[in-house]
Structure formats: C-alpha cells, structure tokens
C-alpha atoms as a PDB file:
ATOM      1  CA  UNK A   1       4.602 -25.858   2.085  1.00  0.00           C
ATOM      2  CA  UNK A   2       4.547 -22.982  -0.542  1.00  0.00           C
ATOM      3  CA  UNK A   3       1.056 -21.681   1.356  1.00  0.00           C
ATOM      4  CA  UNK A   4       3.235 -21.374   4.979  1.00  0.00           C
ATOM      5  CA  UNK A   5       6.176 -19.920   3.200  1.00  0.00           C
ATOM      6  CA  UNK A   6       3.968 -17.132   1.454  1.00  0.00           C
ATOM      7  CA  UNK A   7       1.653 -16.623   4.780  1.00  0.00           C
ATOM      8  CA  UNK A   8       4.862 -16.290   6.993  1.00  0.00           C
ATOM      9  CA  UNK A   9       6.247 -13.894   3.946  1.00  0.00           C
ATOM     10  CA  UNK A  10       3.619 -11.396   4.404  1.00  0.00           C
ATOM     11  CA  UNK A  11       3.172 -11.300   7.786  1.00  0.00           C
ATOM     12  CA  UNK A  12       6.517 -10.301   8.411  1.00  0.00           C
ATOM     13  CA  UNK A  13       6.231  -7.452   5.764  1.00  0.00           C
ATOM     14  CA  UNK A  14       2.712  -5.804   7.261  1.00  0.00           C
ATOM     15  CA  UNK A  15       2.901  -2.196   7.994  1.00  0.00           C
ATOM     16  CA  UNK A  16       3.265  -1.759  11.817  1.00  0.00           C
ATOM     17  CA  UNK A  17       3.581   2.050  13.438  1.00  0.00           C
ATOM     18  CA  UNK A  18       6.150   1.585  16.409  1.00  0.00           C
ATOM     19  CA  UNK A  19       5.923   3.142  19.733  1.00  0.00           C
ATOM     20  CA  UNK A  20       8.749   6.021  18.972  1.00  0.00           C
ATOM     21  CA  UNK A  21       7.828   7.837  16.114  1.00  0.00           C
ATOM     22  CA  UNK A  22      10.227   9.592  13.561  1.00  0.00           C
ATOM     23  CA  UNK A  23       9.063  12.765  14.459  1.00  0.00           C
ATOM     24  CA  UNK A  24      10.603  15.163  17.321  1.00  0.00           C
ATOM     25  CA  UNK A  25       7.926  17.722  16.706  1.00  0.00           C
ATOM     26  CA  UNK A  26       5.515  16.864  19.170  1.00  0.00           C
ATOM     27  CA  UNK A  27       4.723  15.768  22.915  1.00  0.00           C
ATOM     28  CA  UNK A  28       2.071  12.930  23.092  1.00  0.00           C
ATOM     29  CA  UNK A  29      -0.777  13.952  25.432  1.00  0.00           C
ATOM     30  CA  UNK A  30      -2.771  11.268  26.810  1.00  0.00           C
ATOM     31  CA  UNK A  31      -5.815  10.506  24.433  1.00  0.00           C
ATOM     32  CA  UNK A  32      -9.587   9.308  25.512  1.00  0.00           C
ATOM     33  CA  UNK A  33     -12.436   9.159  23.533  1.00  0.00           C
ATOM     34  CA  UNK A  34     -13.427  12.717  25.093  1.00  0.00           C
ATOM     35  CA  UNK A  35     -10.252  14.312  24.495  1.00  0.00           C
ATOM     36  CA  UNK A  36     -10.176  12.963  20.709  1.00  0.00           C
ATOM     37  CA  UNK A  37     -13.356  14.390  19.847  1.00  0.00           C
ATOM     38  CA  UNK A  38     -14.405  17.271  18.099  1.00  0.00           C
ATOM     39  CA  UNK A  39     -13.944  19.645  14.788  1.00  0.00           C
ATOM     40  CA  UNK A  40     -10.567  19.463  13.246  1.00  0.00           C
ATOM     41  CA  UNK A  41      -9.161  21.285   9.839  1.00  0.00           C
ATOM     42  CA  UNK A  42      -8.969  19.216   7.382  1.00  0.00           C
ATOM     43  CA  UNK A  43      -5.770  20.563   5.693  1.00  0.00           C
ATOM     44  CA  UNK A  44      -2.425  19.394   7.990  1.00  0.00           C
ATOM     45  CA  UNK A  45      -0.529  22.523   9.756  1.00  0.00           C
ATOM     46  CA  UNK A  46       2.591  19.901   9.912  1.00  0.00           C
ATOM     47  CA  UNK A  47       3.476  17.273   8.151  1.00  0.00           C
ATOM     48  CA  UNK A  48       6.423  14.968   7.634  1.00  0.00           C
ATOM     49  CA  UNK A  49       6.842  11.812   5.473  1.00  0.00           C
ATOM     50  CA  UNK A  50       9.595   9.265   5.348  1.00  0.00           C
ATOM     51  CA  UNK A  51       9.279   6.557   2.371  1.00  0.00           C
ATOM     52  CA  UNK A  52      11.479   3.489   3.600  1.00  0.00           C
ATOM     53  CA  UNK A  53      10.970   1.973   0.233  1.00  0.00           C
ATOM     54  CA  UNK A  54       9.873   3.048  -3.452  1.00  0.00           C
ATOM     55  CA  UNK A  55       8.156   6.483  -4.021  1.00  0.00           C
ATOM     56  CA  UNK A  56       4.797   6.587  -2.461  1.00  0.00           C
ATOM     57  CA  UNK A  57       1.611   9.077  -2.725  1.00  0.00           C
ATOM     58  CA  UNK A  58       2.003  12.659  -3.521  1.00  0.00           C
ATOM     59  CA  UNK A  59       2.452  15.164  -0.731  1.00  0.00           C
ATOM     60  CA  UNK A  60      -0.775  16.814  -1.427  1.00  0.00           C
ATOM     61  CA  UNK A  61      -2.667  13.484  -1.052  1.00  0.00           C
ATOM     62  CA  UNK A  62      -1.602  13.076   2.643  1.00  0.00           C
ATOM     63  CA  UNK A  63      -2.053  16.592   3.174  1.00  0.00           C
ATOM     64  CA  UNK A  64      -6.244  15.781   3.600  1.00  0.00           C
ATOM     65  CA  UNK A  65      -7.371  14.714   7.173  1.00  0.00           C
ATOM     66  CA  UNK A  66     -10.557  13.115   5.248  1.00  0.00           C
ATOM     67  CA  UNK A  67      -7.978  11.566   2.874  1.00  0.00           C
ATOM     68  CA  UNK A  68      -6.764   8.838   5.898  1.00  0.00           C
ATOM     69  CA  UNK A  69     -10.514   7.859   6.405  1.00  0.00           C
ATOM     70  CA  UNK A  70     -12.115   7.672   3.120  1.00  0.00           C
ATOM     71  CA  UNK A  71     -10.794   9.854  -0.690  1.00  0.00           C
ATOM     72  CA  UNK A  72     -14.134  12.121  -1.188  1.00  0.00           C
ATOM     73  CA  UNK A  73     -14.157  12.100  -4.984  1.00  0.00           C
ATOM     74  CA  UNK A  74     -15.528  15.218  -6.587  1.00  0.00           C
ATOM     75  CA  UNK A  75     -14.106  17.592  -4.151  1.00  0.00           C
ATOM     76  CA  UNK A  76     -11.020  20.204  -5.569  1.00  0.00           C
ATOM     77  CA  UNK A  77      -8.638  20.923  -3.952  1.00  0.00           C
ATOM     78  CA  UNK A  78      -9.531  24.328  -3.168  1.00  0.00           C
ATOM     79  CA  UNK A  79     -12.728  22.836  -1.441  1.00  0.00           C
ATOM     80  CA  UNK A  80     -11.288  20.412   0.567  1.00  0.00           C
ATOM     81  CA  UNK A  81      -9.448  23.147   2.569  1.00  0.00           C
ATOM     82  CA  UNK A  82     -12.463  24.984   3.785  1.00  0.00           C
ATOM     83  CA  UNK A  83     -14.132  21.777   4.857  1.00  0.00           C
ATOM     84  CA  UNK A  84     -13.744  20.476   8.586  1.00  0.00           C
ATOM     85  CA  UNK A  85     -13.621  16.868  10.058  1.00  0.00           C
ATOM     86  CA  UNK A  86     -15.794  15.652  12.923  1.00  0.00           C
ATOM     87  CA  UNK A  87     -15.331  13.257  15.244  1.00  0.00           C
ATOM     88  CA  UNK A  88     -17.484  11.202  17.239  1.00  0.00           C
ATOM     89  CA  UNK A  89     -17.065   8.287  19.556  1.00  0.00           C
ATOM     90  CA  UNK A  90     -20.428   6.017  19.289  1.00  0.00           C
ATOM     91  CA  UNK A  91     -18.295   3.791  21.699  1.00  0.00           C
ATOM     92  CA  UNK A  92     -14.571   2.992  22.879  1.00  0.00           C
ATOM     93  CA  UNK A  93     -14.170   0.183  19.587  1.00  0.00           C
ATOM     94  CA  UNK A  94     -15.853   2.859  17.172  1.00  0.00           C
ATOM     95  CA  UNK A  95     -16.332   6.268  16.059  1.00  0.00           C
ATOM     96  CA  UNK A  96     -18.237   8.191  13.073  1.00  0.00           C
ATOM     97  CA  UNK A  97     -16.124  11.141  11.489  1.00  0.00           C
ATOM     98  CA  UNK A  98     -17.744  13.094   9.700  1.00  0.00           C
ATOM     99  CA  UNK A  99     -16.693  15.453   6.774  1.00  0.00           C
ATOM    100  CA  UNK A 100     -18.386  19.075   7.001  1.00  0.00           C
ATOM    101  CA  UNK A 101     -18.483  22.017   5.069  1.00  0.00           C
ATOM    102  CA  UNK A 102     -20.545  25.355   5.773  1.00  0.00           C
ATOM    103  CA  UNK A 103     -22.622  23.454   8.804  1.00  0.00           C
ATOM    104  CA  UNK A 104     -23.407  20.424   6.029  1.00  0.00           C
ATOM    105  CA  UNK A 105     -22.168  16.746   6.271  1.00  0.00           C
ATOM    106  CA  UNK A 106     -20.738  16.121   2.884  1.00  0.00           C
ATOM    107  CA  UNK A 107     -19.600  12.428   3.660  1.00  0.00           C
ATOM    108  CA  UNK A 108     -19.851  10.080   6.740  1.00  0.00           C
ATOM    109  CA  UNK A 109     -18.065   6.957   8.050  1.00  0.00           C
ATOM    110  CA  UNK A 110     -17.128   4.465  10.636  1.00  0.00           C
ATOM    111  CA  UNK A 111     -14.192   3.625  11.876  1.00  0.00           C
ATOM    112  CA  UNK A 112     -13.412   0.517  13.774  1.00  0.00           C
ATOM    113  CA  UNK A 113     -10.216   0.165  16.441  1.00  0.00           C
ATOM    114  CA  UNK A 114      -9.017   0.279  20.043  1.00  0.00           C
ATOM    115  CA  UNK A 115      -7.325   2.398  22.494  1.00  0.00           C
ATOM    116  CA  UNK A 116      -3.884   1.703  23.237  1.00  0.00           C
ATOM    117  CA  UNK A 117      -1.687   3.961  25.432  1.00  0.00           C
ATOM    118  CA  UNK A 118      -2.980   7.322  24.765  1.00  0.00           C
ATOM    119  CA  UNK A 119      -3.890   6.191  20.839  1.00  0.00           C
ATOM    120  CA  UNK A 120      -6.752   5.223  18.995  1.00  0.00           C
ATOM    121  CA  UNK A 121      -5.314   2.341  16.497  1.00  0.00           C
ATOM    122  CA  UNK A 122      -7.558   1.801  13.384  1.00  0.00           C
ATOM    123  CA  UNK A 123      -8.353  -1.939  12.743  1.00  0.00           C
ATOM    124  CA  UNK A 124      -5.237  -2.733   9.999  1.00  0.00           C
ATOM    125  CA  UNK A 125      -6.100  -3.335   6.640  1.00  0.00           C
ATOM    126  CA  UNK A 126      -4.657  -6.550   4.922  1.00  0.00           C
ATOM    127  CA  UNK A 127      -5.162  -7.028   0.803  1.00  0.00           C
ATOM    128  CA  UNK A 128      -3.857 -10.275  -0.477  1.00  0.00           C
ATOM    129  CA  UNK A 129      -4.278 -10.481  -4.701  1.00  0.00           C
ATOM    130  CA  UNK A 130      -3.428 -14.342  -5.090  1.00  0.00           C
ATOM    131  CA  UNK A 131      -3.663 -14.717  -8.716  1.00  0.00           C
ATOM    132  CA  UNK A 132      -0.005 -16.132  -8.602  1.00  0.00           C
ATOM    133  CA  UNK A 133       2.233 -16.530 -11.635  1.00  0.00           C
ATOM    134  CA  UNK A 134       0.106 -13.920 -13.862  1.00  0.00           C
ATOM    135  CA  UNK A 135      -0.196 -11.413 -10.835  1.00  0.00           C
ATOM    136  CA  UNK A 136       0.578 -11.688  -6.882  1.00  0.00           C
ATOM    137  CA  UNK A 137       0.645  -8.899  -4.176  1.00  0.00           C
ATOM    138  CA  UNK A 138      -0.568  -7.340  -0.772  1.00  0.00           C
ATOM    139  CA  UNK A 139      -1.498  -4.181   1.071  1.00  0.00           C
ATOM    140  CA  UNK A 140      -0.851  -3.240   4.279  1.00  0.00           C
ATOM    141  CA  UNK A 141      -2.242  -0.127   6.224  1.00  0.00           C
ATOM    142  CA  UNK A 142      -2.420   0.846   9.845  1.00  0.00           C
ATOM    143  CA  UNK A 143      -2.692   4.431  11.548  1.00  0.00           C
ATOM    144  CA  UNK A 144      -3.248   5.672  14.896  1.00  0.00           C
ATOM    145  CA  UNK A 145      -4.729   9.127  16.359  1.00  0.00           C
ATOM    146  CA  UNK A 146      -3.530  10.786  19.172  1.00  0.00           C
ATOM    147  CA  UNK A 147      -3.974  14.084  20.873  1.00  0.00           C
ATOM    148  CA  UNK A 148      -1.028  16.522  20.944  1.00  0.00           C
ATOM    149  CA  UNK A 149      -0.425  18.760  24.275  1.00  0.00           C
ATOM    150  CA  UNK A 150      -2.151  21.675  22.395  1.00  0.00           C
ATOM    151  CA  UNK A 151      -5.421  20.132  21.794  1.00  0.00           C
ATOM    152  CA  UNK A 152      -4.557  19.420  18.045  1.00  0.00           C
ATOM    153  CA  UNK A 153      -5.155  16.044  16.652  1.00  0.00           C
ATOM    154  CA  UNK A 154      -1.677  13.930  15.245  1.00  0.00           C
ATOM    155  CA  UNK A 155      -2.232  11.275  12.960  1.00  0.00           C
ATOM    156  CA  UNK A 156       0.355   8.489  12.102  1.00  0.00           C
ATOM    157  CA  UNK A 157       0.061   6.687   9.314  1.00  0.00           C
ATOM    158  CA  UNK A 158       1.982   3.026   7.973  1.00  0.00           C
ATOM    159  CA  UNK A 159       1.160   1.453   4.833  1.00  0.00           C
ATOM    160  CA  UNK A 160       3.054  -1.719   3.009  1.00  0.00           C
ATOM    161  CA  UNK A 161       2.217  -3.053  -0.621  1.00  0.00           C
ATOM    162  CA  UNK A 162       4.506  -4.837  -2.669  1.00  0.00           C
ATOM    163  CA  UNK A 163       3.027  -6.060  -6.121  1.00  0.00           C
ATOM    164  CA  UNK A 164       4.275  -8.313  -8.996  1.00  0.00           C
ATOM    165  CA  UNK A 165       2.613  -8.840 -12.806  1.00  0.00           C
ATOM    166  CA  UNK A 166       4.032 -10.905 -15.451  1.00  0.00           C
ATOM    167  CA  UNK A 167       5.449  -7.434 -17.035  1.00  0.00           C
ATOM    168  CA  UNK A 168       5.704  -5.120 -14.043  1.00  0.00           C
ATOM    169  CA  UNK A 169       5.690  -4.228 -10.011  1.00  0.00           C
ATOM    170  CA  UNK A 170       5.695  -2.131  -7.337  1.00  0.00           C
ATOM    171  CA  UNK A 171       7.478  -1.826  -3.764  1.00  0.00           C
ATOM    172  CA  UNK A 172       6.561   0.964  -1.447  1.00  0.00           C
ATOM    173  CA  UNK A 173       7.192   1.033   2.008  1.00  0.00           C
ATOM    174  CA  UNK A 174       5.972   4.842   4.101  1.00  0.00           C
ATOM    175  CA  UNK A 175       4.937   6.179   7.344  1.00  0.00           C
ATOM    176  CA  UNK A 176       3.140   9.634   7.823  1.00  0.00           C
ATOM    177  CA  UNK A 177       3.393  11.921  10.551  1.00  0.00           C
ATOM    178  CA  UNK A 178       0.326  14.792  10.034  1.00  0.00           C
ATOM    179  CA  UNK A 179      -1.302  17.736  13.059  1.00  0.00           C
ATOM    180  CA  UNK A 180      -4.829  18.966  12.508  1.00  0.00           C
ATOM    181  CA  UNK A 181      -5.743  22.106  14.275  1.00  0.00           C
ATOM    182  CA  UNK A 182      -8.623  22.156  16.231  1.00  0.00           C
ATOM    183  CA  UNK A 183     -11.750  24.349  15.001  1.00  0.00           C
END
C-alpha cells in the first residue's frame, strides 16, 4: 500500500509544460524538423523565469542554450557566449545538437522526443532516490522547442525535485521561457 501511495505521490508532482505558456512575448510559429534546424546563439536574447516553489538555478545558468541539453564543464563564461548551437534532425524521434565554436564541435549529443503541435517535446526525465527514512526524493524535467514567427528558436523549460535527508531538504518547483537568435 505504501509503494501505490508513493508512486501515485510523484506522479502527480512531475514537471509538465502546459499548452499556454506564461509568457506574452511571443507568437508560436508552426515547427517541423526543417524549420527547427540550424545555428542558434547560444546566449538567450529573452528570457523570463517564474519559480512556483523554492529558489531554483541562477539566472546565468539558464541563460546557456547548451546549458538545457548537456552543462559543458570547462567552458567560462566569457566563452560560452561566442560559441553557437547546431541542430540536426537524424529523424522525426531524434536530433544531434551540436555545440560549436570558431567552425569546431566542442561537444555533441542526442536528444530523444516527439513532435507535438508545432513543438519538439524532449523525452521527460524522472529521478527517483529511494533510500527512504535516511534519504528520499525525485526529479522531474521536461522542455519543448519551438520556432518563433521570426525564425528564432524558444525554448520552454519545467523541472520538479523535491528532496528529504534525515537533517535537511529541498522543494523547487520552475518553468523557463528562453529565445535564441538565429546565426
């Protein structure tokens, strides 16, 4: 009984982006695998944050396009805002981005969803840490990417994650609303 108590708990906490977004800043165009490819900056020209719950990440850490895919470490700051982000559709369920600077891929992955009304949804992530009493928790993260009507790529961005230790915890609760400008 206490396993379908805690699986019903923390499915109705994961991070889901809804179809209206909190953001007025924008007008959706309709996004294809064709129309989301290509070079994007990697440093947001908008940005807007709204934490339902606890304090989440620092500004600057959402700022990063490559920062939603994968945290390059040994990059400053500085460097990360002359680099670019490629993307690449291998097929409708998967694309490669790519993170570029000067003409050189500095770091490559895949990313796994589907197209859903004009959006490419990334496959959620779900973390369970079961190692109830001494430590218990979960992580949940989902974003989508969409094309604006000026060609510039929009990302939207939910995450969950409630933790509990024996002498501490956490409780965040955000969703992201970024534009990349297309290179």
């Amino acid at each position: 009984m206490t396993v379908i108590i805690s699986i019903v708990f923390i499915l109705s906490s994961c991070a889901v982006i809804d179809d209206t977004v909190n953001s007025s800043y924008y007008q959706k165009a309709n996004g294809t695998m064709q129309s989301l490819e290509g070079t994007f900056a990697n440093t947001a020209c908008h940005f807007e944050i709204e934490e339902f719950r606890g304090k989440s990440f620092t500004t600057e850490s959402n700022l990063f396009l490559w920062n939603i895919f994968d945290n390059h470490k040994g990059l400053t700051n500085d460097q990360r805002e002359n680099c670019r982000v490629e993307i690449e559709f291998l097929k409708s369920s998967k694309a490669e981005v790519h993170l570029t600077n000067q003409d050189s891929i500095i770091d490559r992955r895949k990313i796994r969803g589907k197209f859903k009304k004009g959006y490419f949804y990334k496959r959620p992530l779900f973390v369970v840490v079961p190692l109830f009493p001494i430590a218990f928790g979960y992580n949940t993260m989902r974003y989508r990417i969409g094309i604006d009507d000026k060609q510039n790529l929009i990302i939207e961005k939910s995450w969950n994650t409630w933790a509990f230790a024996l002498v501490a915890g956490s409780d965040t609760k955000a969703q992201i609303f970024a534009e990349f400008k297309r290179k």
